[in-house]
N, C-alpha and C. Protein backbone atom coordinates (compact mmCIF):
# COMPACT_ATOMS: atom_id res chain seq x y z
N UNK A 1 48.74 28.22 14.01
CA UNK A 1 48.91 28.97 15.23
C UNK A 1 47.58 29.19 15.95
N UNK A 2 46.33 29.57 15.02
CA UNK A 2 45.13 29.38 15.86
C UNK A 2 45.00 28.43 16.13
N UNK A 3 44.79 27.21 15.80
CA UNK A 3 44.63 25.91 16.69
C UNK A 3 45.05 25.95 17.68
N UNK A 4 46.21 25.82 17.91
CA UNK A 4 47.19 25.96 18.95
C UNK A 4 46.65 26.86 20.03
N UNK A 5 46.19 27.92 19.78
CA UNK A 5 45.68 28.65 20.96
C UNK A 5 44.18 28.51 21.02
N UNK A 6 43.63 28.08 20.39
CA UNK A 6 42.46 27.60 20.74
C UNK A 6 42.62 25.89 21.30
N UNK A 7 43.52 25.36 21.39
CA UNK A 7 43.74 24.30 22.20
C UNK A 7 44.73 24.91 23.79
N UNK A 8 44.78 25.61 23.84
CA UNK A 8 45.96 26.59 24.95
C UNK A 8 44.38 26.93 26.13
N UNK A 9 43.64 27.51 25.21
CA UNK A 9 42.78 28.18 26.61
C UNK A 9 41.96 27.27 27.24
N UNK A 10 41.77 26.47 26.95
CA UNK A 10 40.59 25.02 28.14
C UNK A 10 41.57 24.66 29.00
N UNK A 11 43.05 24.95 28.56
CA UNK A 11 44.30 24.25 29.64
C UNK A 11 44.32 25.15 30.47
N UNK A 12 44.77 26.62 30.19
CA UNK A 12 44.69 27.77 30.87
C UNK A 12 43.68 28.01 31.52
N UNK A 13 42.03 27.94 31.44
CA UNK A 13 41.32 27.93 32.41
C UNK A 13 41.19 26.73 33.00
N UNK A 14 41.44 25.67 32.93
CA UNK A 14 41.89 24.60 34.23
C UNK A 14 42.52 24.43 35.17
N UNK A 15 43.78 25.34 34.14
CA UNK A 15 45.18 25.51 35.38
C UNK A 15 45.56 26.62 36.05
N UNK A 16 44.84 27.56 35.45
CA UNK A 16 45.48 29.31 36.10
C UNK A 16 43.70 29.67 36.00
N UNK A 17 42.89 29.03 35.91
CA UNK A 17 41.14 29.60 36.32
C UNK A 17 41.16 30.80 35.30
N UNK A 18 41.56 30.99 34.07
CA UNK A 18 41.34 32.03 33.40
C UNK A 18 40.17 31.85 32.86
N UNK A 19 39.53 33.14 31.92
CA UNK A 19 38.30 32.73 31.11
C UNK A 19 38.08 33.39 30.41
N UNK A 20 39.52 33.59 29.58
CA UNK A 20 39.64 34.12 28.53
C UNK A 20 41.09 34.40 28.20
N UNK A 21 41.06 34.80 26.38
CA UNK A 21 42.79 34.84 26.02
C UNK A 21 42.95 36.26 25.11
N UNK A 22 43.88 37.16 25.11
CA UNK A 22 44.24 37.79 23.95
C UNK A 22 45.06 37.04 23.10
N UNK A 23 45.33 37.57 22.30
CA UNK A 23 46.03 36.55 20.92
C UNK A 23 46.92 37.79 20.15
N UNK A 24 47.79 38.85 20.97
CA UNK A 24 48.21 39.83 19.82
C UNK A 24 49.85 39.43 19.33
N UNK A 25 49.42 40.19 18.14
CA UNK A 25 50.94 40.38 17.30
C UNK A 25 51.14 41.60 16.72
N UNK A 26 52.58 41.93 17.17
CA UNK A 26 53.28 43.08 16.65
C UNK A 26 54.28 42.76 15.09
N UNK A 27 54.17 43.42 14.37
CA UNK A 27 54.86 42.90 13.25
C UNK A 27 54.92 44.22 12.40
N UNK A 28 56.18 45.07 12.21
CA UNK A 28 57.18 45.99 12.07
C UNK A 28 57.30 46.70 12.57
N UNK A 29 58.14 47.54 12.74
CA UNK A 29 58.85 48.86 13.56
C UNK A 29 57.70 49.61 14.00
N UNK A 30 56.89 50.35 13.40
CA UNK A 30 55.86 50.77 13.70
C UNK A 30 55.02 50.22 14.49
N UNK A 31 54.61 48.86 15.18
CA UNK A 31 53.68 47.88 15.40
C UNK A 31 54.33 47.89 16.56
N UNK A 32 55.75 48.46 16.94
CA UNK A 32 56.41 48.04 18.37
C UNK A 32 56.85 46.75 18.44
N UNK A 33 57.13 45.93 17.02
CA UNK A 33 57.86 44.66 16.92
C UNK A 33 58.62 44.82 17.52
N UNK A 34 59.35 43.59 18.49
CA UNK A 34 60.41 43.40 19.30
C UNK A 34 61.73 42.46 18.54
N UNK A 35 61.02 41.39 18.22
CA UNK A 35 62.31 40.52 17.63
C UNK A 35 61.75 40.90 16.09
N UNK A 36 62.40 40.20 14.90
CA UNK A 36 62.78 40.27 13.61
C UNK A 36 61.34 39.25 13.30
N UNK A 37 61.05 38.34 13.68
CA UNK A 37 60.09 37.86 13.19
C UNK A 37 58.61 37.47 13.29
N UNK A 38 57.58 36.67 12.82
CA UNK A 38 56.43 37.13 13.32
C UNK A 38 56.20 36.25 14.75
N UNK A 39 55.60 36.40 15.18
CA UNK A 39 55.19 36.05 16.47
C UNK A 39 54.01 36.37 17.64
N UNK A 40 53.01 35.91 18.09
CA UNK A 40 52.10 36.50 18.68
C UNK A 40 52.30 35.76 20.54
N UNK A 41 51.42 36.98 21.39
CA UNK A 41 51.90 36.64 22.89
C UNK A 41 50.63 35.93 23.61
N UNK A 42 50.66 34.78 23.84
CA UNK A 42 49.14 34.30 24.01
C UNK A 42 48.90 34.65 26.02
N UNK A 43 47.89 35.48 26.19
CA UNK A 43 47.73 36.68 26.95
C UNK A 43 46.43 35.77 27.67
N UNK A 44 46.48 34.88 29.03
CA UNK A 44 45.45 34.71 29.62
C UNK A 44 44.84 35.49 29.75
N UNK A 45 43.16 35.72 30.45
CA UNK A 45 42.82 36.96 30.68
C UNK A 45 41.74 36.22 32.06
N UNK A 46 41.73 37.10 32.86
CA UNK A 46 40.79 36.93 34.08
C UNK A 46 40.17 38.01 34.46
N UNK A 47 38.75 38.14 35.71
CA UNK A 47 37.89 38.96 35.56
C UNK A 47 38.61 39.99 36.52
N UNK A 48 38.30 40.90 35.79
CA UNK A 48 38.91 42.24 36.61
C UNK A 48 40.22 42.37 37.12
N UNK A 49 41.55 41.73 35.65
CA UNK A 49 42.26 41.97 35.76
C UNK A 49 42.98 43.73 35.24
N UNK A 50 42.35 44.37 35.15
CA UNK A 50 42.44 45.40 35.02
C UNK A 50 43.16 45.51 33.36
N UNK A 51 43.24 45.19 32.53
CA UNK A 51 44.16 44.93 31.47
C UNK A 51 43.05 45.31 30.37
N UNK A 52 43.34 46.31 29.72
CA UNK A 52 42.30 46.58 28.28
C UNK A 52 42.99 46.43 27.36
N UNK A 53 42.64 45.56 26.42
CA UNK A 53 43.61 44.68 25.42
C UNK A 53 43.04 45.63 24.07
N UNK A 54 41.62 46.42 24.34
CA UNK A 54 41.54 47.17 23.18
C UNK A 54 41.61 48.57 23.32
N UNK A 55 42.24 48.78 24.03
CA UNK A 55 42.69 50.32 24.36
C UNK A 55 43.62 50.92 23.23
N UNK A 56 44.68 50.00 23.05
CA UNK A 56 45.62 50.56 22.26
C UNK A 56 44.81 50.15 20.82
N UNK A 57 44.24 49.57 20.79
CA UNK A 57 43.57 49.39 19.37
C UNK A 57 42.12 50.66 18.94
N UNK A 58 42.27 51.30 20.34
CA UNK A 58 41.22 51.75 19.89
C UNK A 58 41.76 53.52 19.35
N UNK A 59 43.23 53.99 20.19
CA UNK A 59 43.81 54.89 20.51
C UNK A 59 44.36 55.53 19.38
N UNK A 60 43.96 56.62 18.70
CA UNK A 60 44.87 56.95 17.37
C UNK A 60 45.55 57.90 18.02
């Protein structure tokens, strides 16, 4: 799955000018899992898209 998204972002900044990716996964009830299994959301990222990807990581 890392490969895979480390082959995802040179496409993504070619095609949508991003220049950069989150990579998260939720995995059980607690985590705010959505479906039953594992899965991660591969999250372009661009400058001053307003989006803090470590907010909730940082938030107890």
């Amino acid at each position: 799955m890392l490969e895979t998204a480390q082959a995802l972002a040179p496409m993504c900044a070619e095609r949508l000018g991003s220049t950069g990716f989150n990579l998260p996964s939720a995995n059980g009830g607690d985590a705010e899992r959505s479906v039953p299994h594992l899965h991660f959301h591969f999250l372009p990222r661009f400058p001053e898209d307003g989006v803090s990807a470590m907010a909730a990581a940082t938030t107890h």
